[in-house]
C-alpha atoms as a PDB file:
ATOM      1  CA  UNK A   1     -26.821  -6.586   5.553  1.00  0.00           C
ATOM      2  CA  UNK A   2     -23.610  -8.439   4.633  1.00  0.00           C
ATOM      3  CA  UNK A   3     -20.074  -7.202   4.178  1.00  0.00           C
ATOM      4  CA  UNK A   4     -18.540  -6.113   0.448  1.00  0.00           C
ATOM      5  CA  UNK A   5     -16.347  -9.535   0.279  1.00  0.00           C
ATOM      6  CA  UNK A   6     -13.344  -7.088  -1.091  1.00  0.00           C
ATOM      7  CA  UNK A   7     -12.941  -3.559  -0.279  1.00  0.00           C
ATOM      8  CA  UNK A   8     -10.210  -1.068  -0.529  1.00  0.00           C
ATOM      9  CA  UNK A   9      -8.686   0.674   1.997  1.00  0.00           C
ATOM     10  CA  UNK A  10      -6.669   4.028   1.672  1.00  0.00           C
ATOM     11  CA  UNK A  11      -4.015   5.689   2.806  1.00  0.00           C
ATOM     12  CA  UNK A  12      -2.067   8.628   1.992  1.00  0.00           C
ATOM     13  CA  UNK A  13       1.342  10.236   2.968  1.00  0.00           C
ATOM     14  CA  UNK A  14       2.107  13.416   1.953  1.00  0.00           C
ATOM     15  CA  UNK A  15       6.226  14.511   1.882  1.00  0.00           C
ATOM     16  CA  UNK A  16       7.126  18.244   2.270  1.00  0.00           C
ATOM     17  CA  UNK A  17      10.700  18.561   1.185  1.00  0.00           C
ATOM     18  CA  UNK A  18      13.550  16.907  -0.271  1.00  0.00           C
ATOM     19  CA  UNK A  19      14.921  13.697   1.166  1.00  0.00           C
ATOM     20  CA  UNK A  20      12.256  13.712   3.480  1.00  0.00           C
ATOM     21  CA  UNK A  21      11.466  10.314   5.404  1.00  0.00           C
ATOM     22  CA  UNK A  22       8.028  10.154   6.689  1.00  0.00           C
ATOM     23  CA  UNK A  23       6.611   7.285   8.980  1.00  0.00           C
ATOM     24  CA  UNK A  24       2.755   6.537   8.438  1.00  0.00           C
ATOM     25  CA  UNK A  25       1.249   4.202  11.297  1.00  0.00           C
ATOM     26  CA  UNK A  26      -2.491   2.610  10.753  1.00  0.00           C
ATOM     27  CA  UNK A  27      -4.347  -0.700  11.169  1.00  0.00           C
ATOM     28  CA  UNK A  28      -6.410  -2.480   8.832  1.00  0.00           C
ATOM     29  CA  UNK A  29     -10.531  -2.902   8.952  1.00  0.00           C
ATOM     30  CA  UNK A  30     -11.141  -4.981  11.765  1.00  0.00           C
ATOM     31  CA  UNK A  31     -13.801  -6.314   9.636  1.00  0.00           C
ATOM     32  CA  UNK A  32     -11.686  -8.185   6.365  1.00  0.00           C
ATOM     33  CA  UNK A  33      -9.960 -10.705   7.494  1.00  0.00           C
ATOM     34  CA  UNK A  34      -6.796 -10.686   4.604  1.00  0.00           C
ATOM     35  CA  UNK A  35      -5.051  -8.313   3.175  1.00  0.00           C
ATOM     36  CA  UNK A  36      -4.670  -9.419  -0.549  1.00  0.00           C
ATOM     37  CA  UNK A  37      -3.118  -6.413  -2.273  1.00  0.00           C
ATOM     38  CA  UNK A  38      -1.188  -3.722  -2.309  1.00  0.00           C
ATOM     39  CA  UNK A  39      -1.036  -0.618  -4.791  1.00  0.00           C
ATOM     40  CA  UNK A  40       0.389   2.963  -4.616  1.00  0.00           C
ATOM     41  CA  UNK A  41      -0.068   6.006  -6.833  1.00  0.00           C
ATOM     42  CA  UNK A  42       2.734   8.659  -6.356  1.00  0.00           C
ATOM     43  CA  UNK A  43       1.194  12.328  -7.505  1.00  0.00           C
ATOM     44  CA  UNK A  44       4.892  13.460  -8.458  1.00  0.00           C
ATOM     45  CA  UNK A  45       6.749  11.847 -11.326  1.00  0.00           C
ATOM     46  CA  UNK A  46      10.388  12.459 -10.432  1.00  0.00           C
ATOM     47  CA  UNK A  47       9.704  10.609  -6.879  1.00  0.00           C
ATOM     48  CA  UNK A  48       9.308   7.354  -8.880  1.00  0.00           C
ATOM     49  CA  UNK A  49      12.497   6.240  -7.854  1.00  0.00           C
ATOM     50  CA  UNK A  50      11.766   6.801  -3.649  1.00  0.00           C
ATOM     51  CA  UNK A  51      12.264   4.279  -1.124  1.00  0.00           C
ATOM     52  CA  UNK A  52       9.456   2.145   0.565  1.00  0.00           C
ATOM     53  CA  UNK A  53       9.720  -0.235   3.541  1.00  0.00           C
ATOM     54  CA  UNK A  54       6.529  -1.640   4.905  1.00  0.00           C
ATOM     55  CA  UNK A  55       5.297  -4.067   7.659  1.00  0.00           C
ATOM     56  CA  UNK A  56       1.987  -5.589   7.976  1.00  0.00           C
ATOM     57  CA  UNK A  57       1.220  -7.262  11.525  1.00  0.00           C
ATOM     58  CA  UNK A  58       5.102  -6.629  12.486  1.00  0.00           C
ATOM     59  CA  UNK A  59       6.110  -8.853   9.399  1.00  0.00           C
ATOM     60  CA  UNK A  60       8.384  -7.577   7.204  1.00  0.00           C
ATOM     61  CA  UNK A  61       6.498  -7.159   3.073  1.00  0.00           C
ATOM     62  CA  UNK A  62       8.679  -5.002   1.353  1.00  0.00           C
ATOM     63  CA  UNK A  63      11.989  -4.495   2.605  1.00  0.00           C
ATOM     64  CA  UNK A  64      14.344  -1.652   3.549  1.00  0.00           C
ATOM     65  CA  UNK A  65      15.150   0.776   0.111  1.00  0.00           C
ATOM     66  CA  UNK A  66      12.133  -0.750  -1.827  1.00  0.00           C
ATOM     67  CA  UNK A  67      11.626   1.113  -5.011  1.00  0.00           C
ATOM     68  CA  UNK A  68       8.246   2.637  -5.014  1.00  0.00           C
ATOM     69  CA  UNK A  69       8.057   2.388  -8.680  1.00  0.00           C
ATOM     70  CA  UNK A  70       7.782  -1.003  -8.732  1.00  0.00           C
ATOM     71  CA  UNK A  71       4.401  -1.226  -7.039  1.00  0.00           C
ATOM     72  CA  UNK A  72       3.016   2.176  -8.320  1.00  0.00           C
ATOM     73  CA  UNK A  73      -0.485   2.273 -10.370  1.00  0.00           C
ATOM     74  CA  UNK A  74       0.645   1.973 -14.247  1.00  0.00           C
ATOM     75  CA  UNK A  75      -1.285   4.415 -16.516  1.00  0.00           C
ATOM     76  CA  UNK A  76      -4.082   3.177 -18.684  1.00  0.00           C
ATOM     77  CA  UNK A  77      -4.742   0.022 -16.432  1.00  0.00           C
ATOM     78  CA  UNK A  78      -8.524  -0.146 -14.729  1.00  0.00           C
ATOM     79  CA  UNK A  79      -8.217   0.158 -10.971  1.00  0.00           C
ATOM     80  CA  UNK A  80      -8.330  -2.896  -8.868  1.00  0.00           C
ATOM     81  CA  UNK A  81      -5.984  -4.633 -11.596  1.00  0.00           C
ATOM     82  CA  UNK A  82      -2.801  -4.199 -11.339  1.00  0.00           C
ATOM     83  CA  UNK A  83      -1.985  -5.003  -7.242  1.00  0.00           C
ATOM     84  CA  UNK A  84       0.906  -6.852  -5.597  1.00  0.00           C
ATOM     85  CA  UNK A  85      -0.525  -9.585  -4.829  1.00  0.00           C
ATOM     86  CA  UNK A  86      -0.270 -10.173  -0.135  1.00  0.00           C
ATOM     87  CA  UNK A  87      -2.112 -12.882   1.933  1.00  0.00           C
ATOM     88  CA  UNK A  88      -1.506 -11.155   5.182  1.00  0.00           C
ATOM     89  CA  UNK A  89      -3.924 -11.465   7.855  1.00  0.00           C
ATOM     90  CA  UNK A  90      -6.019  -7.789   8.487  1.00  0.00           C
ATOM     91  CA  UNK A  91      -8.375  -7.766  11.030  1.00  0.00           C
ATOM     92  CA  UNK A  92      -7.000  -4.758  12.414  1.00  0.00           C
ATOM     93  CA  UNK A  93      -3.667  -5.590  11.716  1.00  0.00           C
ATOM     94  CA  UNK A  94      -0.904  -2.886  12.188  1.00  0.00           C
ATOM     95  CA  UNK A  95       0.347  -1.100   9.170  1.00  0.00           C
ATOM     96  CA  UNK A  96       3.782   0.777   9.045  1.00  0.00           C
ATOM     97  CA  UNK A  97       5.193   2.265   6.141  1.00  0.00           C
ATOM     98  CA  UNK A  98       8.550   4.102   6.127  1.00  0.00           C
ATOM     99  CA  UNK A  99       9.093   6.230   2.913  1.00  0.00           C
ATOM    100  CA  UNK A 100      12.083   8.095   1.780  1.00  0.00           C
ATOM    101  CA  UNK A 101      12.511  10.847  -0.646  1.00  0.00           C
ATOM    102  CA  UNK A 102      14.123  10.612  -3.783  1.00  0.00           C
ATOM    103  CA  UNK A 103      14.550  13.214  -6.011  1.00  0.00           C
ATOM    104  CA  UNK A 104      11.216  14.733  -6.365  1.00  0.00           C
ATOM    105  CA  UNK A 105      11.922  17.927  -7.205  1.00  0.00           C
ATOM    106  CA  UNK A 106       8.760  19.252  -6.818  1.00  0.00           C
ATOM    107  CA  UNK A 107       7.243  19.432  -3.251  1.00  0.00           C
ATOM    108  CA  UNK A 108       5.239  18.880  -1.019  1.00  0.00           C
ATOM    109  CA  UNK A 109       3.420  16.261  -3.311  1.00  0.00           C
ATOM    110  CA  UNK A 110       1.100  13.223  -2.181  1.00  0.00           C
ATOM    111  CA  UNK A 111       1.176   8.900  -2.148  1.00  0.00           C
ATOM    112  CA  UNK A 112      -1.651   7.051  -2.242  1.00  0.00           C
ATOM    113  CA  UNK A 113      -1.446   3.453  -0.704  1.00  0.00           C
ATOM    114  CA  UNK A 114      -4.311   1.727  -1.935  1.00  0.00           C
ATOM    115  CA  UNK A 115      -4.422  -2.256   0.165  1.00  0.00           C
ATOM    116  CA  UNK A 116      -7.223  -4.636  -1.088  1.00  0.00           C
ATOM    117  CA  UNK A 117      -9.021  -6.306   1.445  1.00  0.00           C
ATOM    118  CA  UNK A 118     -11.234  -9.513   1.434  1.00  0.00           C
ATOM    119  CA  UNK A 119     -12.974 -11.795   3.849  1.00  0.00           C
ATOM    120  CA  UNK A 120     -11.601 -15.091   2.024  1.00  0.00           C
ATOM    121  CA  UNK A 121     -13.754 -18.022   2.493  1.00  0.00           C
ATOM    122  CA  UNK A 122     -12.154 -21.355   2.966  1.00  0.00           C
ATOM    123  CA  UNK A 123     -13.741 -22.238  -0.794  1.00  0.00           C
ATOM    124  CA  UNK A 124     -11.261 -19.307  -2.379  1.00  0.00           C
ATOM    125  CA  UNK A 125      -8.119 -20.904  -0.984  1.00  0.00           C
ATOM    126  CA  UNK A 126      -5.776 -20.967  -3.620  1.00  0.00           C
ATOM    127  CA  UNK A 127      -7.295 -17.965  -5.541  1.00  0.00           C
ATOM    128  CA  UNK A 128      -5.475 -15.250  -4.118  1.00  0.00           C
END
């Protein structure tokens, strides 16, 4: 049986109280071979304006003091739509993402990181 060509692989970080910085270490499925997209749903509105910093494969994606809010899930859109869009290599890539607190007032609340994955054929170079 053959491989979903796209699936999506979650995350989640979960910050306990105020200003909090939390670290969350993974890898990617060894079996996708890119990481296309990246997503995040924050389960605490007044943390919108929190700080991100991720690496995929010990490059650099988003940098130091990110703004979460500008990769988080928009209401009223059907999942899998609305990603920033990556072409990083997976395969069991290392994942790193630092996260500081901002204002979230109410804690401990949750972040889901949702990354798209594909095994991108030479034919769909150029699509993502």
């Amino acid at each position: 049986m053959a491989l979903a060509k796209i699936k999506y692989q979650q995350l989640f970080l979960t910050v306990d109280t105020p200003g909090q910085e939390v670290i969350l270490d993974a890898e990617t499925d060894k079996l996708y071979s890119t990481v296309t997209g990246l997503n995040t749903l924050v389960y605490n509105p007044y943390a919108k304006f929190s700080f991100i910093q991720l690496h995929i494969g010990g490059l650099e994606i988003l940098p130091e003091n990110f703004e979460i809010t500008r990769i988080e899930f928009r209401q009223n859109v059907p999942f899998g739509y609305e990603y920033l869009t990556l072409n990083e290599p997976a395969m069991g890539s290392k994942i790193r993402i630092r996260y500081i607190d901002k204002n979230g007032l109410t804690y401990p609340y949750t972040i889901s990181f949702s990354f798209r994955l594909e095994n991108v054929e030479p034919a769909d170079s150029g699509r993502v």
